[in-house]
Protein backbone atom coordinates (compact mmCIF):
# COMPACT_ATOMS: atom_id res chain seq x y z
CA UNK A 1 21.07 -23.24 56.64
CA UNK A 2 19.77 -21.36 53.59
CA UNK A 3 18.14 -18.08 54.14
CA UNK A 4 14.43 -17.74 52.72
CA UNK A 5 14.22 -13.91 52.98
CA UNK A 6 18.17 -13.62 51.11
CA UNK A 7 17.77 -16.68 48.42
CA UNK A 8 14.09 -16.73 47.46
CA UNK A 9 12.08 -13.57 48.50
CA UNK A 10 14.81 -10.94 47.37
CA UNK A 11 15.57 -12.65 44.01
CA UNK A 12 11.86 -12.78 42.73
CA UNK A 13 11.23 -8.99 43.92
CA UNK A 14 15.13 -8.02 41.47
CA UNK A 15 13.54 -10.05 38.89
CA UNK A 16 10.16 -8.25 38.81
CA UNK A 17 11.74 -4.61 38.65
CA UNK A 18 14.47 -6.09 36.03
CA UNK A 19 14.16 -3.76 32.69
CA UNK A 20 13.33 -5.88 29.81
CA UNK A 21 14.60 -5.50 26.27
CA UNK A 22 12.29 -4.33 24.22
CA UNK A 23 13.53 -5.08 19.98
CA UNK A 24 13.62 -2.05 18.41
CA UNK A 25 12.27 -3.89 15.07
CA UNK A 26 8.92 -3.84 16.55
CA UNK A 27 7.47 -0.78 15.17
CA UNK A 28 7.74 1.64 12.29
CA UNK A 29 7.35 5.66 12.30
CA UNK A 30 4.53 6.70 9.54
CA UNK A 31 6.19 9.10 7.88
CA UNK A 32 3.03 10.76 7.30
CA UNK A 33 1.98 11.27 10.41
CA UNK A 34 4.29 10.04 13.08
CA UNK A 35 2.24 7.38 14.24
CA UNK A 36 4.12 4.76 15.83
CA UNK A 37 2.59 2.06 14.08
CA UNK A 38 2.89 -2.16 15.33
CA UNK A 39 4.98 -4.08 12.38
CA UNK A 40 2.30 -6.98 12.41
CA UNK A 41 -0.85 -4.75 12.21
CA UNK A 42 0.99 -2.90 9.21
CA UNK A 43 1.69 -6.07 7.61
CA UNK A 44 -2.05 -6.74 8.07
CA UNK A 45 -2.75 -3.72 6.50
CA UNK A 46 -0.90 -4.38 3.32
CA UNK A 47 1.89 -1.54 4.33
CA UNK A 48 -0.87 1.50 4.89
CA UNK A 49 -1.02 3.57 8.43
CA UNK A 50 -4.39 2.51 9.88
CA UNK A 51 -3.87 6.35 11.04
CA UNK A 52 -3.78 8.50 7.80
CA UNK A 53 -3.53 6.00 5.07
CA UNK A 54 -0.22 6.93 4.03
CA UNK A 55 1.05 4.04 1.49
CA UNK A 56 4.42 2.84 2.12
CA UNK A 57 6.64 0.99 0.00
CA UNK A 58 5.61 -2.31 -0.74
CA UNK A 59 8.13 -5.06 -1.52
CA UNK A 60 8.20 -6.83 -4.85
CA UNK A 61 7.14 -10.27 -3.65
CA UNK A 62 4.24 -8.92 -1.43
CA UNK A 63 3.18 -6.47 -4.53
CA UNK A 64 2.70 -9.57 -6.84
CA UNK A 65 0.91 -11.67 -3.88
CA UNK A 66 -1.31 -8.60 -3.17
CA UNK A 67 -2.28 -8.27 -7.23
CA UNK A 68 -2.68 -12.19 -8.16
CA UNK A 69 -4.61 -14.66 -7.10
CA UNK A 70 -3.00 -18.00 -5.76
CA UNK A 71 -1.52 -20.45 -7.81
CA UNK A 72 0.51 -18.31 -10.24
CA UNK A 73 3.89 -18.54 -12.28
CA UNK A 74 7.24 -16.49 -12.41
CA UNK A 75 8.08 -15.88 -15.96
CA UNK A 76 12.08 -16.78 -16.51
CA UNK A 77 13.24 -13.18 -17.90
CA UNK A 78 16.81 -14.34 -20.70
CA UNK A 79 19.67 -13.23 -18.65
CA UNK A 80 21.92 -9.57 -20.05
CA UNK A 81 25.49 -8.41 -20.40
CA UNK A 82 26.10 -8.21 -16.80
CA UNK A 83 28.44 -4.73 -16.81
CA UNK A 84 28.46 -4.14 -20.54
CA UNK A 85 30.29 -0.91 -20.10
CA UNK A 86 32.81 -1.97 -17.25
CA UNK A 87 31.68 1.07 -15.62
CA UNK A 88 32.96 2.13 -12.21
CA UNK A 89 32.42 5.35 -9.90
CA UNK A 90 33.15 4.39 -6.25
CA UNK A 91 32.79 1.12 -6.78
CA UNK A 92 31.96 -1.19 -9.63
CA UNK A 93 28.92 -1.85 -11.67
CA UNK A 94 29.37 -5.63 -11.17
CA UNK A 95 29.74 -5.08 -6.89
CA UNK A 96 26.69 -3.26 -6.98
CA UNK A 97 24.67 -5.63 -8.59
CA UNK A 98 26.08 -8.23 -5.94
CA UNK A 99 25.18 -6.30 -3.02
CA UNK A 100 21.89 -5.44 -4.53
CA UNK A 101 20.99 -9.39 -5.47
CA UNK A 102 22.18 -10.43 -2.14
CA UNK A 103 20.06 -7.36 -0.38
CA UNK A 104 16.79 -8.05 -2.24
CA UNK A 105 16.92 -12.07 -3.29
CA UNK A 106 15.99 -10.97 -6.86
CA UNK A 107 18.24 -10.81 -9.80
CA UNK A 108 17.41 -7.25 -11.10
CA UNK A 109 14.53 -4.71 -10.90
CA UNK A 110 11.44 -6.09 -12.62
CA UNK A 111 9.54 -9.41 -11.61
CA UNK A 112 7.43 -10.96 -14.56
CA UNK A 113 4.46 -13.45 -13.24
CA UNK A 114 2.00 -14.68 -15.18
CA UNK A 115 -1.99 -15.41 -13.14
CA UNK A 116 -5.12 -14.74 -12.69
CA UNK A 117 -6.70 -11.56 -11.14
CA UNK A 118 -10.11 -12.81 -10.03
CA UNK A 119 -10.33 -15.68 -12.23
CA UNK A 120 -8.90 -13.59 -15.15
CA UNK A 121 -6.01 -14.29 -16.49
CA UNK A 122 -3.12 -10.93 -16.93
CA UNK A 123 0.77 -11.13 -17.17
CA UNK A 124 2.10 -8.56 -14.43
CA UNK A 125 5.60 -6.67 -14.55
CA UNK A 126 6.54 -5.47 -11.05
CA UNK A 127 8.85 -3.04 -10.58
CA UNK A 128 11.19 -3.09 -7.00
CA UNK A 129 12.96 0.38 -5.98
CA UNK A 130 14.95 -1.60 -3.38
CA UNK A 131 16.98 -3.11 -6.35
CA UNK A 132 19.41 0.05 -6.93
CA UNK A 133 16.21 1.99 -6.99
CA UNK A 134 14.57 0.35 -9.26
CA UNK A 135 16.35 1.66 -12.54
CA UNK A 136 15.88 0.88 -15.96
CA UNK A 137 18.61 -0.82 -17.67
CA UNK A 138 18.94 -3.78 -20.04
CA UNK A 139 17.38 -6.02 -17.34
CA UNK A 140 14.45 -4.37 -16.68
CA UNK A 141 14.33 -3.88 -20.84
CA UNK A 142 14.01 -7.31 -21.22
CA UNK A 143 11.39 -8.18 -18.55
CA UNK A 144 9.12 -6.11 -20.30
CA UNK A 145 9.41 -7.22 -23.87
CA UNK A 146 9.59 -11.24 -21.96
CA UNK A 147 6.05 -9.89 -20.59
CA UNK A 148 4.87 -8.08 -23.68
CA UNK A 149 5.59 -11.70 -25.10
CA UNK A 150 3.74 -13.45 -23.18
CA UNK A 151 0.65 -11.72 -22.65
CA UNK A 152 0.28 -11.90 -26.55
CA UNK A 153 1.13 -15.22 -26.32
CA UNK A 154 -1.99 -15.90 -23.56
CA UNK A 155 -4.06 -13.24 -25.45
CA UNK A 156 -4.27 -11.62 -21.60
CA UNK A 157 -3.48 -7.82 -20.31
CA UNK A 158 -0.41 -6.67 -19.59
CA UNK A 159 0.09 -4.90 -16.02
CA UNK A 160 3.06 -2.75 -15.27
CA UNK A 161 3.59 -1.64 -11.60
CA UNK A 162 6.31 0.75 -11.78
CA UNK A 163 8.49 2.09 -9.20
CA UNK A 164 11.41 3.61 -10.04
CA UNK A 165 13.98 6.44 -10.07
CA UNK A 166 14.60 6.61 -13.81
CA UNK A 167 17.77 5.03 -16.23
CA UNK A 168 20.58 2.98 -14.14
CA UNK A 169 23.35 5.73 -14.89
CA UNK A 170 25.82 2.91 -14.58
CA UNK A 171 24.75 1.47 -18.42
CA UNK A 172 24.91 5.11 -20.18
CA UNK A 173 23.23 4.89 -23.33
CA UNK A 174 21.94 1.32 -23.37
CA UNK A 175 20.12 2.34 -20.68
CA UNK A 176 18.45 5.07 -22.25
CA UNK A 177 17.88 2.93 -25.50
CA UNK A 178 15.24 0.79 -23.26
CA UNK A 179 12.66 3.38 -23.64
CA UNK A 180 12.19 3.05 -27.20
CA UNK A 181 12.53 -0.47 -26.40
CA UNK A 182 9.83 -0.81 -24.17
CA UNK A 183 7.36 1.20 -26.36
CA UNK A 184 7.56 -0.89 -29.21
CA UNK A 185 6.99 -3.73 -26.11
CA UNK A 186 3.90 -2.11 -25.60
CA UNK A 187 2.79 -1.72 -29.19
CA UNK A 188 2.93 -5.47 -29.04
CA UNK A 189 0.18 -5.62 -26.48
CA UNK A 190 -1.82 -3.08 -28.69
CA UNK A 191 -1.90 -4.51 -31.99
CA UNK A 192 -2.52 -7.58 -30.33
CA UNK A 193 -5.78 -6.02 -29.41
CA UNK A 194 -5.12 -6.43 -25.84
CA UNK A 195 -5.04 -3.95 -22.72
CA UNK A 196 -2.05 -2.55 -21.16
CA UNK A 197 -2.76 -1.27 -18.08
CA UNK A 198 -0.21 0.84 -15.53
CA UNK A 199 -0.41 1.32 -11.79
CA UNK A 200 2.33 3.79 -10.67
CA UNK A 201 3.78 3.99 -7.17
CA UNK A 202 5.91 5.64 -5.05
CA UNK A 203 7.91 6.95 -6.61
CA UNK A 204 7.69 6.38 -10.42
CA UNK A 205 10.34 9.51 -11.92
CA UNK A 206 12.67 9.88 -14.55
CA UNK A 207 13.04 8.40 -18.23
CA UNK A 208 10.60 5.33 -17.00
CA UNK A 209 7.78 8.37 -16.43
CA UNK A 210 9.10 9.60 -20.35
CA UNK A 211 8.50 5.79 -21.49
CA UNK A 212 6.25 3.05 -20.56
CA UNK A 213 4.80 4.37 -17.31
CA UNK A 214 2.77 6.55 -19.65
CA UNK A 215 1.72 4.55 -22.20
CA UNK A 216 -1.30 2.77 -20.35
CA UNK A 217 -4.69 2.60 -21.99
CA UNK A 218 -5.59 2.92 -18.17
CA UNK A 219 -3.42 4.77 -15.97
CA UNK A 220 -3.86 4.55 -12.13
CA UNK A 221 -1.97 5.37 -9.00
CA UNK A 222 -1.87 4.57 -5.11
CA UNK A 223 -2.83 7.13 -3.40
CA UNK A 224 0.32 9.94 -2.50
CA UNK A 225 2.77 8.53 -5.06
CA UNK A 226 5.24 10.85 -6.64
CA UNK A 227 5.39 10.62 -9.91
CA UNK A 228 7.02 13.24 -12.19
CA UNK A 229 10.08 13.52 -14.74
CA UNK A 230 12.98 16.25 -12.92
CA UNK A 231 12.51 16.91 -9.55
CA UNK A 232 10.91 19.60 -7.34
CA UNK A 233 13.47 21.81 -6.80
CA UNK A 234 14.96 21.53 -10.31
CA UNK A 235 12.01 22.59 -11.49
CA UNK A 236 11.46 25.17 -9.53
CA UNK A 237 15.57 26.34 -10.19
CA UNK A 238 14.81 26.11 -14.02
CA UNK A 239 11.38 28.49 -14.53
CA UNK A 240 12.25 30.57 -11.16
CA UNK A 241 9.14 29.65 -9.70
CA UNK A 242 7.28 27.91 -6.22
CA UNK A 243 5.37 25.10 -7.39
CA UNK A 244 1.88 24.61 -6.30
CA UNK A 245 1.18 22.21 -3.09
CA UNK A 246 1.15 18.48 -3.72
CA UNK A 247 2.55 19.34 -7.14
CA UNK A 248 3.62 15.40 -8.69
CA UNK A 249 1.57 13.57 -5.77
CA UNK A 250 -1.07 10.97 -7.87
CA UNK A 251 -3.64 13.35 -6.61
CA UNK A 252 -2.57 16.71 -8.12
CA UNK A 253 -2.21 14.76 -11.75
CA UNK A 254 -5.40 12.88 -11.40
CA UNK A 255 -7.08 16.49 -10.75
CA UNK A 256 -5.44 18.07 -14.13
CA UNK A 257 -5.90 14.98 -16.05
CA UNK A 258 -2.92 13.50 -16.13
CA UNK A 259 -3.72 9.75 -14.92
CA UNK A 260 -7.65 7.86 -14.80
CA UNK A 261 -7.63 7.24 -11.26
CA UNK A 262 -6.27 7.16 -7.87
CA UNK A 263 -7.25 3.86 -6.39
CA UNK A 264 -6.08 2.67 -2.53
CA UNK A 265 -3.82 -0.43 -1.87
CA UNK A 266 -6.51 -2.31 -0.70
CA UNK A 267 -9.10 -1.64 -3.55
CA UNK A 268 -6.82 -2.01 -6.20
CA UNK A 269 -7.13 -6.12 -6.84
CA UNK A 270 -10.53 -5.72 -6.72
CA UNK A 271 -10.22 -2.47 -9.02
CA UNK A 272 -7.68 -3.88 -11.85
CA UNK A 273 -10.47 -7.06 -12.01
CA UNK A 274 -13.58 -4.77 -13.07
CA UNK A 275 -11.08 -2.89 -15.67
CA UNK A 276 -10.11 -6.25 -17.42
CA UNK A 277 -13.92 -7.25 -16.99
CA UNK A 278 -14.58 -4.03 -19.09
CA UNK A 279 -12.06 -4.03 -21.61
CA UNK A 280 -12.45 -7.56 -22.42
CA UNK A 281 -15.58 -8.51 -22.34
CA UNK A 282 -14.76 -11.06 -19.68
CA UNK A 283 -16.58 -12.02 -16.12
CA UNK A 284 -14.31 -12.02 -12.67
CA UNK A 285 -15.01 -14.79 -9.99
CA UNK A 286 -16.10 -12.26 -7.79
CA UNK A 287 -19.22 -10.07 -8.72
CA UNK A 288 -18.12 -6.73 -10.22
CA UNK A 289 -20.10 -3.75 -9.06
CA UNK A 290 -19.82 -0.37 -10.77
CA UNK A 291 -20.99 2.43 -9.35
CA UNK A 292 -23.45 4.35 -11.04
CA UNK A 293 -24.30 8.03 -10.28
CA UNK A 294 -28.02 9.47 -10.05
């Protein structure tokens, strides 16, 4: 005869006290200010702490979502030499591009779409650190002429969101030869009459800070981004001196005039669509309101 108290009661009081799993992909640390912060509520939030409005990384695909409006088109970017200098350090050039392709889904470091922003139409170049740090080689070179091209060929702006740690080491001097490359990209855009505009994140650095992520008519960043040539501390090795606080933040260079604007995540759509409204001379869906001072 079955016992109630042994095969019912004393199993359902185990189960209650049983420890359940928690995943441990649940929640992120800000690394601004600690704050344990819920993965679905910092989707929501377009990847800012609800806490201190730090702005995280934001990946490529989400970036491009967050700036167009629905309906628009990837650009096909001509494929490169894949390892044009057969380099190889601890591994090779053409295994890092494999892990990096099958780590991101993307073929290289810039996405090219073509949309509207509001109802107005712009060609935007996206930038993705998570590809090998988003450096400039002949890949990223050629997404930005493909997107200079096309915004002359739409008579639209040109946006570049950059991201990026500077020249992918692993092409040498090809690499390097996409800066003048990209500014005669740009150039394009100008004579056409046309606005190129620039929002720099976190962290913009390196030769694409000495090229194209300073060539904007309008320059603006997210709020916190580093953006600088050399780093801190070589810097600070070379003249022998402490650099001020928040020295390369978006901030600090919006204060000494350095960039237009700091503008947050969440603003910026809205922000890029009254710029294009200004520049040319054109109406967004949504009604623009510009603030004006007493």
């Amino acid at each position: 005869m079955a016992n109630w108290l042994n095969d019912v009661v004393r199993p359902k009081i185990r189960a209650a006290f049983v420890r359940r799993d928690m995943p441990d992909n649940l929640w992120t640390k800000c690394p601004g200010c600690g704050q344990m912060l819920f993965h679905r509520e910092l989707d929501e939030n377009q990847q800012v702490c609800q806490h201190c409005g730090h702005h995280m990384r934001l990946g490529i695909e989400e970036r491009v979502a967050l700036l167009l409006d629905a309906g628009f088109t990837l650009v096909p970017v001509a494929d490169v030499p894949a390892d044009p200098l057969k380099f190889k350090d601890e591994k090779s050039y053409v295994a890092r591009l494999k892990d990096a392709r099958a780590k991101t889904g993307q073929h290289d470091a810039m996405l090219v779409a073509y949309g509207t922003i509001e109802g107005l139409g712009a060609v935007v170049a996206v930038q993705n650190f998570a590809f090998m740090g988003g450096s400039m080689g002949l890949a990223v070179g050629e997404a930005l002429v493909t997107a200079a091209e096309r915004a002359v060929d739409h008579g639209v702006p040109l946006i570049v969101v950059t991201a990026a740690g500077g020249a992918r080491m692993q092409e040498g001097i090809l690499s390097l030869m996409q800066m003048p490359r990209s500014t005669v990209a740009v150039e394009m855009v100008r004579d056409a009459g046309l606005p190129y505009i620039v929002v720099l994140t976190d962290p913009t650095t390196g030769g694409v800070t000495a090229s194209y992520a300073m060539l904007g008519d309008i320059q603006i960043a997210e709020p916190g981004a580093l953006i600088g040539f050399a780093g801190q501390r070589v810097i600070e090795q070379t003249i022998r001196e402490k650099l001020p606080e928040g020295f390369q933040r978006a901030e600090y260079l919006l204060e000494h005039g350095i960039i237009d604007m700091v503008v947050p995540r969440k603003e910026l759509k809205g922000r890029l669509a009254t710029i294009i409204a200004l520049l040319t001379d054109r109406k967004p869906k949504a009604a623009v309101k510009v603030p004006v001072k007493a």
